[in-house]
N, C-alpha and C. Protein backbone atom coordinates (compact mmCIF):
# COMPACT_ATOMS: atom_id res chain seq x y z
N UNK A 1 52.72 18.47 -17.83
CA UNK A 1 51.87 18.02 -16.73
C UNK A 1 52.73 17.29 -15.71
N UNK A 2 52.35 17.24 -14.54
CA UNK A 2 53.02 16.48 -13.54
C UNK A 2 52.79 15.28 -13.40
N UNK A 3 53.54 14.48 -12.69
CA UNK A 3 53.05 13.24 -12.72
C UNK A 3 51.73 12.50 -11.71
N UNK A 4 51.50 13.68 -11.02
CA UNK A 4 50.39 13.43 -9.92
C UNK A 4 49.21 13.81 -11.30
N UNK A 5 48.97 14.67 -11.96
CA UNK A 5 48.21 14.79 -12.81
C UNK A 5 47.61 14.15 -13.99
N UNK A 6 49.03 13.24 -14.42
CA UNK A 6 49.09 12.00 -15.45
C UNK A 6 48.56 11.23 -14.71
N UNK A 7 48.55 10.95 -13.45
CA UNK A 7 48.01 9.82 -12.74
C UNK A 7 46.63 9.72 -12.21
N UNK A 8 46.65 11.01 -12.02
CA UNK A 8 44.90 11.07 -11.97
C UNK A 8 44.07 10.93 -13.39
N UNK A 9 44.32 11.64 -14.38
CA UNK A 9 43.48 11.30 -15.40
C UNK A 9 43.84 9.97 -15.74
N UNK A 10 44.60 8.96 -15.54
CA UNK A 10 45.00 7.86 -16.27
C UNK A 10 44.47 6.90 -15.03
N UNK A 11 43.67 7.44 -14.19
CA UNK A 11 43.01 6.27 -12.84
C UNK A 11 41.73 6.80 -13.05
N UNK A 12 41.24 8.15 -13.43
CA UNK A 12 39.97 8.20 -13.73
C UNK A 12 39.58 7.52 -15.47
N UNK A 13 40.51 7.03 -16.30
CA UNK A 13 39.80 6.98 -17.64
C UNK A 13 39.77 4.78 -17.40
N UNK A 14 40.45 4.80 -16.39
CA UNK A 14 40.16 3.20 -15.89
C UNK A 14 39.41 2.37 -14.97
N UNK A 15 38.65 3.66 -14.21
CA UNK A 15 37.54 3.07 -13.60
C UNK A 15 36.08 3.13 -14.75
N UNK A 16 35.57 1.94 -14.32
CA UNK A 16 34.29 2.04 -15.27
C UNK A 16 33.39 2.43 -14.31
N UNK A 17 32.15 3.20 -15.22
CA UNK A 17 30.94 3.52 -14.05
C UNK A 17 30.51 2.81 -13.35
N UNK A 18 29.64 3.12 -12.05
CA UNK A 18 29.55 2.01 -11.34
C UNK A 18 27.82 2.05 -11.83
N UNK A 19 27.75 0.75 -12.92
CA UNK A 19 25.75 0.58 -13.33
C UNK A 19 25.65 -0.60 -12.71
N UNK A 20 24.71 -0.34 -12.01
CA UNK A 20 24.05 -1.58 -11.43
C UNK A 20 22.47 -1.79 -12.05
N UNK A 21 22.48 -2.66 -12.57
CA UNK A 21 20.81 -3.02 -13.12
C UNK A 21 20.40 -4.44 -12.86
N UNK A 22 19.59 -4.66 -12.56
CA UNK A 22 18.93 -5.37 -12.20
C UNK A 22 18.28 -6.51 -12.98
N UNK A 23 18.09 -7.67 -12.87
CA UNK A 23 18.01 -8.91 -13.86
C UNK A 23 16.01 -9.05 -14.01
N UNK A 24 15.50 -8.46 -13.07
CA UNK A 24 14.36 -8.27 -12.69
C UNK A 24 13.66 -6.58 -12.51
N UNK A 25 12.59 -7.00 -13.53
CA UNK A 25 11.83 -5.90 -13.58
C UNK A 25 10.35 -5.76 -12.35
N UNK A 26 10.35 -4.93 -11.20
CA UNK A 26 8.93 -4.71 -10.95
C UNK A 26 8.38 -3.92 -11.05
N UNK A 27 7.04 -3.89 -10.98
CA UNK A 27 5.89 -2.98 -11.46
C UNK A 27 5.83 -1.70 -10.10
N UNK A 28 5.91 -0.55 -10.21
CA UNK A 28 5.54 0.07 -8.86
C UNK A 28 4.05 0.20 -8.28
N UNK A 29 3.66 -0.76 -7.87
CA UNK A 29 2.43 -0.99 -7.44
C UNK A 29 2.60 -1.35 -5.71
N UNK A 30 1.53 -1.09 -5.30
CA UNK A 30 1.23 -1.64 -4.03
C UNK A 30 1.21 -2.93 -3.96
N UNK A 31 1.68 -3.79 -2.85
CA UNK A 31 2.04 -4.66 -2.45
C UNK A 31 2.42 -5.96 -3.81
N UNK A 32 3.08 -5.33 -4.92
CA UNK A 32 3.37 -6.12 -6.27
C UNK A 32 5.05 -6.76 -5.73
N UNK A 33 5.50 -6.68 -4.99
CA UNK A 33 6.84 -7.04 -4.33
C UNK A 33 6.41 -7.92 -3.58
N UNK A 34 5.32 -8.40 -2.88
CA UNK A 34 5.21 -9.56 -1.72
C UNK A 34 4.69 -10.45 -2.41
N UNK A 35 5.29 -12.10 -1.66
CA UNK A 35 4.83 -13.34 -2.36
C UNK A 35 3.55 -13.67 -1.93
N UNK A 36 2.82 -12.91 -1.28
CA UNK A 36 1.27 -12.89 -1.09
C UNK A 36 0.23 -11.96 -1.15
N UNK A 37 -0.63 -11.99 -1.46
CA UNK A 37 -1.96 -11.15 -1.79
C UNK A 37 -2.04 -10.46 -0.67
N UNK A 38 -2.30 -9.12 -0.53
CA UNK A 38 -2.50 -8.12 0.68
C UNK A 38 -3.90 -7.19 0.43
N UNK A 39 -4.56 -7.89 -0.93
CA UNK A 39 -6.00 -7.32 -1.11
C UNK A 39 -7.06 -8.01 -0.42
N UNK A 40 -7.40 -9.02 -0.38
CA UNK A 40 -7.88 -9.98 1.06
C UNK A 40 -7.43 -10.00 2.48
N UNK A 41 -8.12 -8.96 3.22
CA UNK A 41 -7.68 -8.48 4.44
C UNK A 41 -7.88 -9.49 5.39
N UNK A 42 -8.88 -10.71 4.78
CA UNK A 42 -9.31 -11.34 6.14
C UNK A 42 -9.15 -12.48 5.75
N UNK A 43 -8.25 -13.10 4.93
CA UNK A 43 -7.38 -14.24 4.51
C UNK A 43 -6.25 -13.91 4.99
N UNK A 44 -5.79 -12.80 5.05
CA UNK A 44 -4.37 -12.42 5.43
C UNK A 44 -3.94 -12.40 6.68
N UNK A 45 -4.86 -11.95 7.08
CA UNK A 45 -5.15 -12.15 8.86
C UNK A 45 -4.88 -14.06 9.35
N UNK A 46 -6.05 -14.51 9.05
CA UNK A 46 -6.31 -15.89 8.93
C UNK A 46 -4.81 -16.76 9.05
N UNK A 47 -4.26 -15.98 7.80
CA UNK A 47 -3.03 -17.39 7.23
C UNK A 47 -1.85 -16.76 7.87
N UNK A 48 -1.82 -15.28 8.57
CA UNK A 48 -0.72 -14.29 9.60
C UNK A 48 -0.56 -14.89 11.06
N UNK A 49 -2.58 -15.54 11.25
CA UNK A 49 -2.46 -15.78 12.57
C UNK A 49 -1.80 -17.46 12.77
N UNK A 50 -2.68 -18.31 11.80
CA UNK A 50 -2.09 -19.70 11.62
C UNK A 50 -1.04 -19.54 11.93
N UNK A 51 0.39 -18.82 10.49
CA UNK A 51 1.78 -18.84 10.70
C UNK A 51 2.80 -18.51 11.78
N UNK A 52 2.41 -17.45 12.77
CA UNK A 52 2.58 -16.83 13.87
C UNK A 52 2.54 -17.48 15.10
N UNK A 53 1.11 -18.17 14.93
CA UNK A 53 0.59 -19.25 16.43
C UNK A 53 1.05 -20.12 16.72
N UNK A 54 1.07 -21.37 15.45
CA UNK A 54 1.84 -22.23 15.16
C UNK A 54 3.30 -22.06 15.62
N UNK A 55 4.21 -21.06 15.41
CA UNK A 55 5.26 -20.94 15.67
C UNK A 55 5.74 -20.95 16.95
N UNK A 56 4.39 -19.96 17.31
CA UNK A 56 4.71 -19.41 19.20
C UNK A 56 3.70 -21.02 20.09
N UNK A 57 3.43 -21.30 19.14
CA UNK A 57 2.92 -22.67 20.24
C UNK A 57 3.25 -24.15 20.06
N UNK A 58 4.57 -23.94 19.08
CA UNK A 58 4.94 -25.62 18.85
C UNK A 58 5.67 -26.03 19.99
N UNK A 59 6.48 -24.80 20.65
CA UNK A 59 7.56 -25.30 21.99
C UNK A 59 6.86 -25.58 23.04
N UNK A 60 5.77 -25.00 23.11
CA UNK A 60 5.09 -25.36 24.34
C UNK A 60 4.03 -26.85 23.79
N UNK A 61 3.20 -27.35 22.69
CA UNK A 61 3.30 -28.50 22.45
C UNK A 61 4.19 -29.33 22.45
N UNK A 62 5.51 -29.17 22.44
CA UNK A 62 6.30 -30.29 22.23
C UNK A 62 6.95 -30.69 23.69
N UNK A 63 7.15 -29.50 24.64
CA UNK A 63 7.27 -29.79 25.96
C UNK A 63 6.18 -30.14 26.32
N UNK A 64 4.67 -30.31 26.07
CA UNK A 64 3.93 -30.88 27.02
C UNK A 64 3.89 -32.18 26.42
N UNK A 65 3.83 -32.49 25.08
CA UNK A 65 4.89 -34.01 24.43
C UNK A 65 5.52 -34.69 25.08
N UNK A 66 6.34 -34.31 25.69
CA UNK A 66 7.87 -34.55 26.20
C UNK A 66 7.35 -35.07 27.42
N UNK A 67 6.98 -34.40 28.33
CA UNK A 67 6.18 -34.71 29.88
C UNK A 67 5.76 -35.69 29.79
N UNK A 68 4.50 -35.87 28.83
CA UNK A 68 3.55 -37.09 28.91
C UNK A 68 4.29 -38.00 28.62
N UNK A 69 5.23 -38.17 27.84
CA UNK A 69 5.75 -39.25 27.47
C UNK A 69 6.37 -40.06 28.68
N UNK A 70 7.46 -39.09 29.62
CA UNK A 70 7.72 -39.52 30.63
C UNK A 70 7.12 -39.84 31.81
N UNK A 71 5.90 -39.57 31.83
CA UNK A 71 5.13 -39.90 33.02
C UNK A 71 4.59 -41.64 32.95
């Protein structure tokens, strides 16, 4: 055998497979992956719009904060 040939089988018998598994098992279910309930459509809504609003309306509370203070 050649030595390009010794070298290939002797680099393929030293790589190990590549297994990747996972430390966590999930179920294949609908929405069984999210940290919230998606069977209550109108709680979800509710606690989507809170989280969302809140977000998009703290900068504009806190600049009109800011104003009053200085006036």
């Amino acid at each position: 055998m050649s030595v390009f040939a010794r070298a290939a089988i002797r680099s393929r018998s030293l790589v190990r497979p590549n297994v990747t598994r996972s430390a966590y098992h999930f179920e294949n279910e609908n929405g069984a992956h999210l940290p919230f309930d998606v069977k209550k459509k109108k709680a979800l809504a509710v606690k989507m719009v809170a989280f969302f609003g809140l977000g998009y309306a703290l900068p504009f509370v806190a600049s009109a904060w800011q104003l009053s203070k200085s006036q």
